[in-house]
C-alpha atoms as a PDB file:
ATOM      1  CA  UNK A   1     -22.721  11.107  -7.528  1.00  0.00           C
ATOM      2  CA  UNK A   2     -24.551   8.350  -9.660  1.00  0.00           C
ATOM      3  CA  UNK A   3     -25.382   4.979  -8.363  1.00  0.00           C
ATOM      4  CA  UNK A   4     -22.322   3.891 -10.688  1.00  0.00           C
ATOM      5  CA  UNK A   5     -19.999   6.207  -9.680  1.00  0.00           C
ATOM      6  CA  UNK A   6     -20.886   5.446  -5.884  1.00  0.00           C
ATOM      7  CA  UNK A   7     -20.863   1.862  -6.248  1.00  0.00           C
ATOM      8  CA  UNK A   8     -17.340   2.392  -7.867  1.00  0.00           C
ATOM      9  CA  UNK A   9     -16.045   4.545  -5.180  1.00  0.00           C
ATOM     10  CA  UNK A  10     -17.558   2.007  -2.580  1.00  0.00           C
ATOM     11  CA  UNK A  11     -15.685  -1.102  -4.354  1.00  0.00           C
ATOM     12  CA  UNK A  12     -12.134   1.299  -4.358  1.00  0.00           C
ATOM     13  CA  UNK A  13     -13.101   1.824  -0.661  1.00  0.00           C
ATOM     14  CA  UNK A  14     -13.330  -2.103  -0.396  1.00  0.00           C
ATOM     15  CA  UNK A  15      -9.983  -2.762  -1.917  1.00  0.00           C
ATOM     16  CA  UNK A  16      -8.732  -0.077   0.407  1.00  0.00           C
ATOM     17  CA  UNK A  17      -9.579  -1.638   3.560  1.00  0.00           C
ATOM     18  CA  UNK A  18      -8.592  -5.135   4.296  1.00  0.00           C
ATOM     19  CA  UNK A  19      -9.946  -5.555   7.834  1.00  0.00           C
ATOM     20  CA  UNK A  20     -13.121  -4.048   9.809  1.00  0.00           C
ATOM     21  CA  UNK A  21     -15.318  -3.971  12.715  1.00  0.00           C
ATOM     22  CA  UNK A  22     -17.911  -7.188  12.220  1.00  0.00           C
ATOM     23  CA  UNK A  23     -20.991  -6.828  14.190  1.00  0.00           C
ATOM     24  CA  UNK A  24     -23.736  -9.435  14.912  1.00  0.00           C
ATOM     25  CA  UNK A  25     -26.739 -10.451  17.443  1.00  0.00           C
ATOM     26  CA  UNK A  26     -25.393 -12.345  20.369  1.00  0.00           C
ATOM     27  CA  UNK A  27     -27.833 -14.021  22.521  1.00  0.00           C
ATOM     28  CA  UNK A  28     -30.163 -11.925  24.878  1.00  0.00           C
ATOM     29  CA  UNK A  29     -30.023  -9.438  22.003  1.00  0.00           C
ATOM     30  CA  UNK A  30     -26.938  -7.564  22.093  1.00  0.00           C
ATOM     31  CA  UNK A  31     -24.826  -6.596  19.949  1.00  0.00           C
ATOM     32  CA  UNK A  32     -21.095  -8.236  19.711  1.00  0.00           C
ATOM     33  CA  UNK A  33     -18.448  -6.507  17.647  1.00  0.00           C
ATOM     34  CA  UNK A  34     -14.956  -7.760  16.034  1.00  0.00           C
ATOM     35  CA  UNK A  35     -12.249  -7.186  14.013  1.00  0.00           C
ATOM     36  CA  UNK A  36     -12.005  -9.121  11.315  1.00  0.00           C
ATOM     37  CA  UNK A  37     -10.496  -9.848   7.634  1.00  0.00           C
ATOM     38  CA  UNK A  38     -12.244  -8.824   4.573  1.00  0.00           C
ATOM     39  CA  UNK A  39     -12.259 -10.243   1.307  1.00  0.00           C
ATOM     40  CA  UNK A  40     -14.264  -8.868  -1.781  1.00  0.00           C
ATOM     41  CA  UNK A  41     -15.462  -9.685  -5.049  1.00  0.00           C
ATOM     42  CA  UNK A  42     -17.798  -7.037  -6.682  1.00  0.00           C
ATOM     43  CA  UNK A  43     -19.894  -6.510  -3.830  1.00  0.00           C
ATOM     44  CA  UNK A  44     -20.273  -9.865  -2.704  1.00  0.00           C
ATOM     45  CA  UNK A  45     -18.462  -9.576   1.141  1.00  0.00           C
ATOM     46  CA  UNK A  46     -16.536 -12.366   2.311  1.00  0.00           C
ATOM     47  CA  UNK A  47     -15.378 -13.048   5.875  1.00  0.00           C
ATOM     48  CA  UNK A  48     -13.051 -16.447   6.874  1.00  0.00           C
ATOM     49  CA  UNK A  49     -14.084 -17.743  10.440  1.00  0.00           C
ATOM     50  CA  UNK A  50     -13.707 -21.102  12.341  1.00  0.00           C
ATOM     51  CA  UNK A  51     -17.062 -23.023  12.246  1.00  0.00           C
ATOM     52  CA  UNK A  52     -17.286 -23.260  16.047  1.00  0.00           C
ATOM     53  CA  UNK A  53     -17.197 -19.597  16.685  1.00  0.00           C
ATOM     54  CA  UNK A  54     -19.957 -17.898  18.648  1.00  0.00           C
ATOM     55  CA  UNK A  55     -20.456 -15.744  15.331  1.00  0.00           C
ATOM     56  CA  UNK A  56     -21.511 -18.568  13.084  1.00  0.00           C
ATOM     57  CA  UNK A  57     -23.845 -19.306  15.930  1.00  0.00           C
ATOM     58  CA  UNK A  58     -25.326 -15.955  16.326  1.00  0.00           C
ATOM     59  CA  UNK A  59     -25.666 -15.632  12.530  1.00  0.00           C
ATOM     60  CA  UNK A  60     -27.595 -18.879  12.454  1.00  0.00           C
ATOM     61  CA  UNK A  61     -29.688 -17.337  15.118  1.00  0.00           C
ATOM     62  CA  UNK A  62     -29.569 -13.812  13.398  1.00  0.00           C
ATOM     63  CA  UNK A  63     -28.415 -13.259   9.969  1.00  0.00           C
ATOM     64  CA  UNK A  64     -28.503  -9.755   9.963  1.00  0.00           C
ATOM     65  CA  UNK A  65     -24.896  -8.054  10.382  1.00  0.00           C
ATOM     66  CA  UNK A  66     -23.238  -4.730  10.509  1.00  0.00           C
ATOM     67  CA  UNK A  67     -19.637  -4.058   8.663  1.00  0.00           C
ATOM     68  CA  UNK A  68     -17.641  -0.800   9.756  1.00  0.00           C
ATOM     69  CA  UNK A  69     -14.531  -0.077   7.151  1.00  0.00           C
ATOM     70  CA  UNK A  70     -12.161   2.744   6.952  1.00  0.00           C
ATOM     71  CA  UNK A  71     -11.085   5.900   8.740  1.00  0.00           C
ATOM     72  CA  UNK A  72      -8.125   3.624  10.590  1.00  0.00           C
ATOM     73  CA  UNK A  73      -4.055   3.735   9.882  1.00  0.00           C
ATOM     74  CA  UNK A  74      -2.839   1.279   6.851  1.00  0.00           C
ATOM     75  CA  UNK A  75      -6.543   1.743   5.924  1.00  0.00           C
ATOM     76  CA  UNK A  76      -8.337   4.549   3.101  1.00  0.00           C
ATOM     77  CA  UNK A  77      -9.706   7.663   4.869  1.00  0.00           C
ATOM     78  CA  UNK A  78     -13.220   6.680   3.568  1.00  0.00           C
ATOM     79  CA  UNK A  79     -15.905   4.893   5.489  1.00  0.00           C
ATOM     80  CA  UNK A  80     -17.925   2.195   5.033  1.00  0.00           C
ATOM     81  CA  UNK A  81     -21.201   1.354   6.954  1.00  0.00           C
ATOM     82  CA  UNK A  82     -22.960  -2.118   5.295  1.00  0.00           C
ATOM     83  CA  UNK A  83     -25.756  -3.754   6.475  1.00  0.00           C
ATOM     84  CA  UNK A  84     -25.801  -6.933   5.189  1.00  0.00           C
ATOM     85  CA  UNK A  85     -27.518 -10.427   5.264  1.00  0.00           C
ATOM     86  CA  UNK A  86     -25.060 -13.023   6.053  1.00  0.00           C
ATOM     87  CA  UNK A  87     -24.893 -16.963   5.650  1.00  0.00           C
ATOM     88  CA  UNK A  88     -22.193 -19.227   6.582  1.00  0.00           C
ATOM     89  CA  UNK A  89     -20.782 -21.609   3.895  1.00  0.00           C
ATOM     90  CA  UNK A  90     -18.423 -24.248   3.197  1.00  0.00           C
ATOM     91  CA  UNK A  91     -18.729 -23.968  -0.695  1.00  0.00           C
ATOM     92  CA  UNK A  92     -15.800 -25.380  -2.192  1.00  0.00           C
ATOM     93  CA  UNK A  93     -14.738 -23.346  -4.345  1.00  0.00           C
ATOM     94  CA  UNK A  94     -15.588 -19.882  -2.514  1.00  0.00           C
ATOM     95  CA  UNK A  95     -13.072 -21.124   0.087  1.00  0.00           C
ATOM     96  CA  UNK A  96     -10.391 -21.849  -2.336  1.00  0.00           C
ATOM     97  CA  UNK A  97     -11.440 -18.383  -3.893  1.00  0.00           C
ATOM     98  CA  UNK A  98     -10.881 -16.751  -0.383  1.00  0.00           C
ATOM     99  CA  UNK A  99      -7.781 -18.754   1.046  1.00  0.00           C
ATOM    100  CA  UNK A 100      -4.434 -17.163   1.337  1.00  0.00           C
ATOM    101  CA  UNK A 101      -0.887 -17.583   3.255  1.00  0.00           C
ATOM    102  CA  UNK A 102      -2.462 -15.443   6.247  1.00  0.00           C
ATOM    103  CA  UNK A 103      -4.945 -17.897   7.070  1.00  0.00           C
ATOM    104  CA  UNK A 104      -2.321 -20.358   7.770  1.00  0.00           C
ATOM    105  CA  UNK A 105      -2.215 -19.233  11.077  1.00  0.00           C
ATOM    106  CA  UNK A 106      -5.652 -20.723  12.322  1.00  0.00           C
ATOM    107  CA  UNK A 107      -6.106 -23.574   9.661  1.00  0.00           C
ATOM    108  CA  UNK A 108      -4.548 -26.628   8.093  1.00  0.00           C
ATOM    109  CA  UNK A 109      -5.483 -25.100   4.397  1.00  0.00           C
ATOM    110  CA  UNK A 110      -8.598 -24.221   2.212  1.00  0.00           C
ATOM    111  CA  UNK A 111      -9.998 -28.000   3.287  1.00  0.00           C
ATOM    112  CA  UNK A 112     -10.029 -27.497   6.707  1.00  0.00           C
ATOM    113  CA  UNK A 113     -13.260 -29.259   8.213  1.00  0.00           C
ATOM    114  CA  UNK A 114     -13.546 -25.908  10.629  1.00  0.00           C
ATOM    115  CA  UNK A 115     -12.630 -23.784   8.010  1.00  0.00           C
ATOM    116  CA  UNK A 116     -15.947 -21.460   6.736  1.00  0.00           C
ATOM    117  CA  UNK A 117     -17.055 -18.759   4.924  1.00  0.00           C
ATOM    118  CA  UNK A 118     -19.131 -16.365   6.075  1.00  0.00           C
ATOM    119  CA  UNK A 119     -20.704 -14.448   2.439  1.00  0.00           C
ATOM    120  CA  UNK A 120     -22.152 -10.986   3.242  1.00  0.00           C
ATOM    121  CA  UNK A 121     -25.141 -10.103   0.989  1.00  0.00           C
ATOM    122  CA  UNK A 122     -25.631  -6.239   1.273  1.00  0.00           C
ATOM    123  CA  UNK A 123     -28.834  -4.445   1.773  1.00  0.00           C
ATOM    124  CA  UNK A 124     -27.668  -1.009   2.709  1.00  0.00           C
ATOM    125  CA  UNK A 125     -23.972   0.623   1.941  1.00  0.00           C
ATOM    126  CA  UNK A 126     -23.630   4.072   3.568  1.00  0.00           C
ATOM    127  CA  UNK A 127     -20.855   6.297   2.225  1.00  0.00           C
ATOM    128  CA  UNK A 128     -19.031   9.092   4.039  1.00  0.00           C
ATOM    129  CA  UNK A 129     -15.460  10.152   1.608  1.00  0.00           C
ATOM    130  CA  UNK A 130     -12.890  11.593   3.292  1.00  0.00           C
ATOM    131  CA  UNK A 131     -13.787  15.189   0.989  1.00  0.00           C
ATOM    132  CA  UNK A 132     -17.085  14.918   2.829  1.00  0.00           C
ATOM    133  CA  UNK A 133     -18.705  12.963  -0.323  1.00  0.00           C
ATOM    134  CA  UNK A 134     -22.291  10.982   0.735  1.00  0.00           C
ATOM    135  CA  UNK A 135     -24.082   8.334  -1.122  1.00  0.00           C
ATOM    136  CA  UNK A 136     -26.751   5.505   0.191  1.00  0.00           C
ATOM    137  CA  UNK A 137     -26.344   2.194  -1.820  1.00  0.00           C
ATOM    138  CA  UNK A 138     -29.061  -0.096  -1.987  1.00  0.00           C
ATOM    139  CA  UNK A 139     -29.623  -2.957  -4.169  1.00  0.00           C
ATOM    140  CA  UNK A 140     -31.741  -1.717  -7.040  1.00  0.00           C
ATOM    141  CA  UNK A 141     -31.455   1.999  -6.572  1.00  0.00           C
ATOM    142  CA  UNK A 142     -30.926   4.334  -9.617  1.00  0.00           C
ATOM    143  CA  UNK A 143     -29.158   6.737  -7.923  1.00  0.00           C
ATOM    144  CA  UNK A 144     -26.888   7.399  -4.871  1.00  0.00           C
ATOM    145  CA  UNK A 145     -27.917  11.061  -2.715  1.00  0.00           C
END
């Protein structure tokens, strides 16, 4: 598969899968692991967080992060591995961009003081299909393996 016809499959896999397994860094250099919600555009990675979780922390410590998606019920068969750089932000209108009915349920709305962004930057996407398919993604590659 080409590096376009990966990084389509990978963005189909993305729409597929609305939550997955975040990992970060927590202190003492271990890793910590959660489920979480995922929001996409392109490839950019979006996760929605309160600001006073020990994950913002770690990633201000650590910004390197791990993503797991797919192979789960409700989700696509496909799997996901992304490494990723991640930074925490309170950009306006990302967190409009993001915001929807089911965060409701930890904040007031999209101008919530505690409400943040956490924007995944990917360095690595792994890609194991469900029909045994394979491909590496990596910014600036010409072709997936």
């Amino acid at each position: 598969m080409n590096n376009n016809e990966l990084e389509q499959t990978i963005l189909k896999a993305l729409d597929d899968n609305k939550f997955g397994s975040f990992g970060t860094i927590e202190a003492g250099n271990k890793p910590k692991v959660r489920y979480m919600a995922v929001f996409h555009d392109g490839l950019n990675i979006y996760l929605a967080t309160n600001r006073k979780t020990h994950k913002v922390e770690e990633l201000q410590e650590n910004p390197n992060a791990f993503l797991l998606l797919g192979y789960e019920q409700g989700g696509g068969r496909d799997v996901l591995e992304i490494e990723a750089r991640a930074s925490v932000t309170k950009d306006d209108s990302l967190r409009s961009k993001v915001w929807n009915k089911s965060l409701e349920e930890w904040f007031k709305g999209p101008d919530d003081p505690d409400y943040v962004i956490l924007e995944l930057t990917p360095t690595r996407i792994e890609y194991m299909g469900k029909n045994k398919e394979h491909g590496v993604w990596q910014p600036g590659a010409t072709a997936g393996k």
